[in-house]
PDB file of N, CA and C in Angstrom:
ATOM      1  N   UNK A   1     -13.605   0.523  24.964  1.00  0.00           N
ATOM      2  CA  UNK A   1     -12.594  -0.391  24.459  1.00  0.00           C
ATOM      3  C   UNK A   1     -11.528  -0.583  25.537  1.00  0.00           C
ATOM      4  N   UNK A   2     -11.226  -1.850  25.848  1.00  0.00           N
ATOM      5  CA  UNK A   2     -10.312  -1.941  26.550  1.00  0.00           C
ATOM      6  C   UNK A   2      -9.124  -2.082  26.137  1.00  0.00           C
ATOM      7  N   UNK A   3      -7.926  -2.153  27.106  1.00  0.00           N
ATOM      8  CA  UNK A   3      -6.569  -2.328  26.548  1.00  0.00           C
ATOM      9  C   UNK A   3      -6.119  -3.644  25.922  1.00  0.00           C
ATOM     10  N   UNK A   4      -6.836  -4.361  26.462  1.00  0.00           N
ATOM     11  CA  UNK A   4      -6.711  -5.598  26.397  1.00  0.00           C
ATOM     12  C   UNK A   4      -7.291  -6.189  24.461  1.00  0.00           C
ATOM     13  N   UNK A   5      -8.672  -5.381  24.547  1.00  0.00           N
ATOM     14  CA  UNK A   5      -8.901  -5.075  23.056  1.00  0.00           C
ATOM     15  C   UNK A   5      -8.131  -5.137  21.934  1.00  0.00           C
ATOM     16  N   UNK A   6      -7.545  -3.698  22.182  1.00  0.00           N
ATOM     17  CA  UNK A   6      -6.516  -3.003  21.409  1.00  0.00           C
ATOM     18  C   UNK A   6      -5.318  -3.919  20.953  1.00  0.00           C
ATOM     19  N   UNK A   7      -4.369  -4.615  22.137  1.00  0.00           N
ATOM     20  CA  UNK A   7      -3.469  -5.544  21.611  1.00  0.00           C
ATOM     21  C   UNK A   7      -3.800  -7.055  20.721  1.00  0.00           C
ATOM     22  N   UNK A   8      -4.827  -6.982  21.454  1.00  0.00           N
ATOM     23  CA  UNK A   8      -5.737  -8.638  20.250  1.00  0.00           C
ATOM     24  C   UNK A   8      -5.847  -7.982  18.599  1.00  0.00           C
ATOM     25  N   UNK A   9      -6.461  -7.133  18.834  1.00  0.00           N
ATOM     26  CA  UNK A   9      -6.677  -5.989  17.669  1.00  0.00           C
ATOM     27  C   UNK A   9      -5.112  -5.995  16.831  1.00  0.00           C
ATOM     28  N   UNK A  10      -4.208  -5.715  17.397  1.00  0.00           N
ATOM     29  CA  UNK A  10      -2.548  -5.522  16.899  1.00  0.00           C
ATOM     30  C   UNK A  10      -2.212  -6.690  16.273  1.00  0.00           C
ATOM     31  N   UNK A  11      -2.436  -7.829  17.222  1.00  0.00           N
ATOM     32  CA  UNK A  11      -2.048  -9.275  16.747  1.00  0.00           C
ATOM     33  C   UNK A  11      -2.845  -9.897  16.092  1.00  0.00           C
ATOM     34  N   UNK A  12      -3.684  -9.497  15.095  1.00  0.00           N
ATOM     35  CA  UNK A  12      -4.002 -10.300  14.183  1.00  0.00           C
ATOM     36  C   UNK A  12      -3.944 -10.086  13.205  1.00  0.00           C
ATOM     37  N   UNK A  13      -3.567 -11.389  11.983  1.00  0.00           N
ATOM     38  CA  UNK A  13      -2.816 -11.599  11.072  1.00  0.00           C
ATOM     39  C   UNK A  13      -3.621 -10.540   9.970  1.00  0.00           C
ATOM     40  N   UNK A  14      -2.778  -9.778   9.060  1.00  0.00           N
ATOM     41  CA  UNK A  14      -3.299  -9.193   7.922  1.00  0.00           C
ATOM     42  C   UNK A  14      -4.120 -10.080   6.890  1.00  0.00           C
ATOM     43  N   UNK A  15      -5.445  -8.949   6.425  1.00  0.00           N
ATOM     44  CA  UNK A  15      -6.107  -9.561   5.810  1.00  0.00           C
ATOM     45  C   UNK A  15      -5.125  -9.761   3.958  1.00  0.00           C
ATOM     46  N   UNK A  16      -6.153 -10.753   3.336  1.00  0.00           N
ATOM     47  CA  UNK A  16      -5.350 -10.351   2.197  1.00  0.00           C
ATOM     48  C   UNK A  16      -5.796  -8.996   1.430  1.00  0.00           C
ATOM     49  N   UNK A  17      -6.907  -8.277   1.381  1.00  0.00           N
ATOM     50  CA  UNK A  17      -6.724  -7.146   1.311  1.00  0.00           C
ATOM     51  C   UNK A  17      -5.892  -6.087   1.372  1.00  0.00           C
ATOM     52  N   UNK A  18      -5.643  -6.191   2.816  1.00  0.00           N
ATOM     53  CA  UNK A  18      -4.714  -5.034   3.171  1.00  0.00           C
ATOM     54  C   UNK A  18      -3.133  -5.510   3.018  1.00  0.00           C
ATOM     55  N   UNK A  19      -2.669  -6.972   2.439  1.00  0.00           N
ATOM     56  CA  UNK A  19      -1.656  -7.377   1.939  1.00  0.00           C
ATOM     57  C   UNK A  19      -1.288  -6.750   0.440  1.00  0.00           C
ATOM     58  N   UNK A  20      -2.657  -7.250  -0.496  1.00  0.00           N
ATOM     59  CA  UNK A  20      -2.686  -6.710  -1.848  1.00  0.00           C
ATOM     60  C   UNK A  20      -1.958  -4.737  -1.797  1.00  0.00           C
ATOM     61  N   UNK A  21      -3.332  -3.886  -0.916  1.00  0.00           N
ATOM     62  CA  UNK A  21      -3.241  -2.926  -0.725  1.00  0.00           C
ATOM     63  C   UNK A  21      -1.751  -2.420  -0.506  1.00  0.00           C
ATOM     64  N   UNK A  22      -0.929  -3.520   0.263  1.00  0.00           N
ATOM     65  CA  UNK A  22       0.275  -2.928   0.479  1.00  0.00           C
ATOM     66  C   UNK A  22       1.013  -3.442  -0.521  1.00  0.00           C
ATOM     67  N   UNK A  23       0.913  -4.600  -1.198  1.00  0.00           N
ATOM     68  CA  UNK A  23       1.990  -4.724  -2.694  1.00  0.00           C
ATOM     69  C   UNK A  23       1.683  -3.566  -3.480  1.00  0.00           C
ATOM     70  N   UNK A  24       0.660  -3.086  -3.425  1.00  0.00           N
ATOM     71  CA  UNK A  24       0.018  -2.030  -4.564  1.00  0.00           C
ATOM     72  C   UNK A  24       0.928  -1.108  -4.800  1.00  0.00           C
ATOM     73  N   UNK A  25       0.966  -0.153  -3.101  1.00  0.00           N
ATOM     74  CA  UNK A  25       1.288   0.897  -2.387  1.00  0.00           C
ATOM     75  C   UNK A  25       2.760   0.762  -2.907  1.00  0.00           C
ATOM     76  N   UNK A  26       3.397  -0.540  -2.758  1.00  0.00           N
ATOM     77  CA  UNK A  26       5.034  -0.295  -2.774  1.00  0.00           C
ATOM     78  C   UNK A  26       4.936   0.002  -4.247  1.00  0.00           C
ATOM     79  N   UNK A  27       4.587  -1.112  -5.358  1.00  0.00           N
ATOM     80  CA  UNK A  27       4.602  -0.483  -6.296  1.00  0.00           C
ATOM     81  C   UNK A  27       4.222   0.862  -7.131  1.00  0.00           C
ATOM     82  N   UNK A  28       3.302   1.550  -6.511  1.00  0.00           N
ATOM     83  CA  UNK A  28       3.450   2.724  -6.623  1.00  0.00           C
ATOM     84  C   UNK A  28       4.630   3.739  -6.301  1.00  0.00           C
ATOM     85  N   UNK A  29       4.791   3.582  -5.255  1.00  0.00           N
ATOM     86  CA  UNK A  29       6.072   4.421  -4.591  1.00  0.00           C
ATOM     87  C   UNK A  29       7.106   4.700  -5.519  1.00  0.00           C
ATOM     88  N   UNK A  30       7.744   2.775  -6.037  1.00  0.00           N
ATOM     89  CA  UNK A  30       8.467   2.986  -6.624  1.00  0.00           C
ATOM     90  C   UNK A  30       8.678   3.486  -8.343  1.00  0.00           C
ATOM     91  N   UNK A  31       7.434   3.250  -8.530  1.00  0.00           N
ATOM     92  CA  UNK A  31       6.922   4.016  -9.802  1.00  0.00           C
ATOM     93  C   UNK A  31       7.106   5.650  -9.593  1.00  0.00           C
ATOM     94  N   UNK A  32       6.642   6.232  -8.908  1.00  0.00           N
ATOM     95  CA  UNK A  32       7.222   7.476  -8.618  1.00  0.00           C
ATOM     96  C   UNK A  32       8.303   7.997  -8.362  1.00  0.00           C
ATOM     97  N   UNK A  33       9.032   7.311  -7.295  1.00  0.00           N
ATOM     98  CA  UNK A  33       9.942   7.741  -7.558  1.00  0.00           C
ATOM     99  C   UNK A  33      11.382   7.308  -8.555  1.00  0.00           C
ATOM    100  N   UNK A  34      11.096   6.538  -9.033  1.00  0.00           N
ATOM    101  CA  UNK A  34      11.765   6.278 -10.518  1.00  0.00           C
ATOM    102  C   UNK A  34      11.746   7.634 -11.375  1.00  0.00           C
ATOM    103  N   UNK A  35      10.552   8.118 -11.692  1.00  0.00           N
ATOM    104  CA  UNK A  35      10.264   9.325 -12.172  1.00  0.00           C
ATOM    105  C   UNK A  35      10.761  10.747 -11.799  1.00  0.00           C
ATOM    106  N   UNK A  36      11.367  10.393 -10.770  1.00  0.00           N
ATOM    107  CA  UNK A  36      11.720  12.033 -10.035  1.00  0.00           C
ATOM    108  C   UNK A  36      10.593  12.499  -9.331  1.00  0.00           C
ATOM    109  N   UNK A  37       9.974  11.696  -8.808  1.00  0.00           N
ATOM    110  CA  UNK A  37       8.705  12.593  -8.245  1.00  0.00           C
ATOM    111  C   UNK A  37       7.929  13.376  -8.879  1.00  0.00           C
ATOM    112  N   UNK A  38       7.694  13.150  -9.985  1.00  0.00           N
ATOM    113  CA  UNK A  38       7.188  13.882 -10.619  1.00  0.00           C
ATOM    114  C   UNK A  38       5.892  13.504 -11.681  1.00  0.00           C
ATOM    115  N   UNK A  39       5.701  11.843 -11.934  1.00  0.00           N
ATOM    116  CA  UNK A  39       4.739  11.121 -12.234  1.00  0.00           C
ATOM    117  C   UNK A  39       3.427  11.828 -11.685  1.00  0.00           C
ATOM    118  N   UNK A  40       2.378  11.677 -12.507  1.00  0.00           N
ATOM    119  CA  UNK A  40       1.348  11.830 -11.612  1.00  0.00           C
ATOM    120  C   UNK A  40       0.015  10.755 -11.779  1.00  0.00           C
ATOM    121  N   UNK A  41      -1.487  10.709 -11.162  1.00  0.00           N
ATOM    122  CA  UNK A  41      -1.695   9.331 -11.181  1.00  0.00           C
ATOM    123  C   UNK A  41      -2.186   8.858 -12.533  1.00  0.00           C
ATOM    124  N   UNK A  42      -1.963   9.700 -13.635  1.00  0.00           N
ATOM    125  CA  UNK A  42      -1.979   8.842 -15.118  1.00  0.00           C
ATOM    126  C   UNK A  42      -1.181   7.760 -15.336  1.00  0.00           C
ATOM    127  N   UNK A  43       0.001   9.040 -15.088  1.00  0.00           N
ATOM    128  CA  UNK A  43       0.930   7.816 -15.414  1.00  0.00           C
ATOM    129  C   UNK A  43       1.374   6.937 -15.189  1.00  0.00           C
ATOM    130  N   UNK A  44       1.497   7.060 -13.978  1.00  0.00           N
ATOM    131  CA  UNK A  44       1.448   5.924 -12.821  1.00  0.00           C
ATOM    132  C   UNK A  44       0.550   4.481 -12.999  1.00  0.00           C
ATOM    133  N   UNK A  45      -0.810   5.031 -13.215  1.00  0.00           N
ATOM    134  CA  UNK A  45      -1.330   3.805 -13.294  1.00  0.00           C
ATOM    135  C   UNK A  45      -1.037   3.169 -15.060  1.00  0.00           C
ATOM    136  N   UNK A  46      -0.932   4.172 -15.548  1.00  0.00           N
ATOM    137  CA  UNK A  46      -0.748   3.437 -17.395  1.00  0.00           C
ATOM    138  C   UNK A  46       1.087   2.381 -17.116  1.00  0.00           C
ATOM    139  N   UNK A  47       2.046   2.616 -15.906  1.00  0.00           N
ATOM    140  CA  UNK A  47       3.240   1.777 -15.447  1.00  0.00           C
ATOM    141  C   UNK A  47       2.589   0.767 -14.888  1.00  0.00           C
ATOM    142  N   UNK A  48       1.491   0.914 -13.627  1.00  0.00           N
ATOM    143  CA  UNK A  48       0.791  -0.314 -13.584  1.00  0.00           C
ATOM    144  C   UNK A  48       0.288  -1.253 -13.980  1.00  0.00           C
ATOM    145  N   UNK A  49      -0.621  -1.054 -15.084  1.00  0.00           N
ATOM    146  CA  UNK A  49      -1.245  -1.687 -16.497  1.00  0.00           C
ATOM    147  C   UNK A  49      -0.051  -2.308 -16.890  1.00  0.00           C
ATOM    148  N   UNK A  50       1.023  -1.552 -16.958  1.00  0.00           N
ATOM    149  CA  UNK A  50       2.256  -2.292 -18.387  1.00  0.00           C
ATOM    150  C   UNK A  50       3.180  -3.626 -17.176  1.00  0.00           C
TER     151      UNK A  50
END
């Protein structure tokens, strides 16, 4: 792999996958920590669902 690779690799645009993946992610986070850290992934996902 070249270096040259690697930065083409950097600059290209997110899939929507890994867009979704990251709305997911935040909403999780903040589902947890709303909870005190202390949610775990039941509940979490039964806040998702709602």
């Amino acid at each position: 792999m070249q270096r040259s690779d690697f930065y083409t690799w950097m600059d290209k645009p997110k899939s929507k996958r890994q867009l979704e993946d990251e709305r997911l992610m935040g909403l999780i986070k903040h589902s947890w920590l709303e909870s005190g850290c202390v949610y775990g992934y039941r509940k979490i996902m039964s806040d998702l669902k709602d």
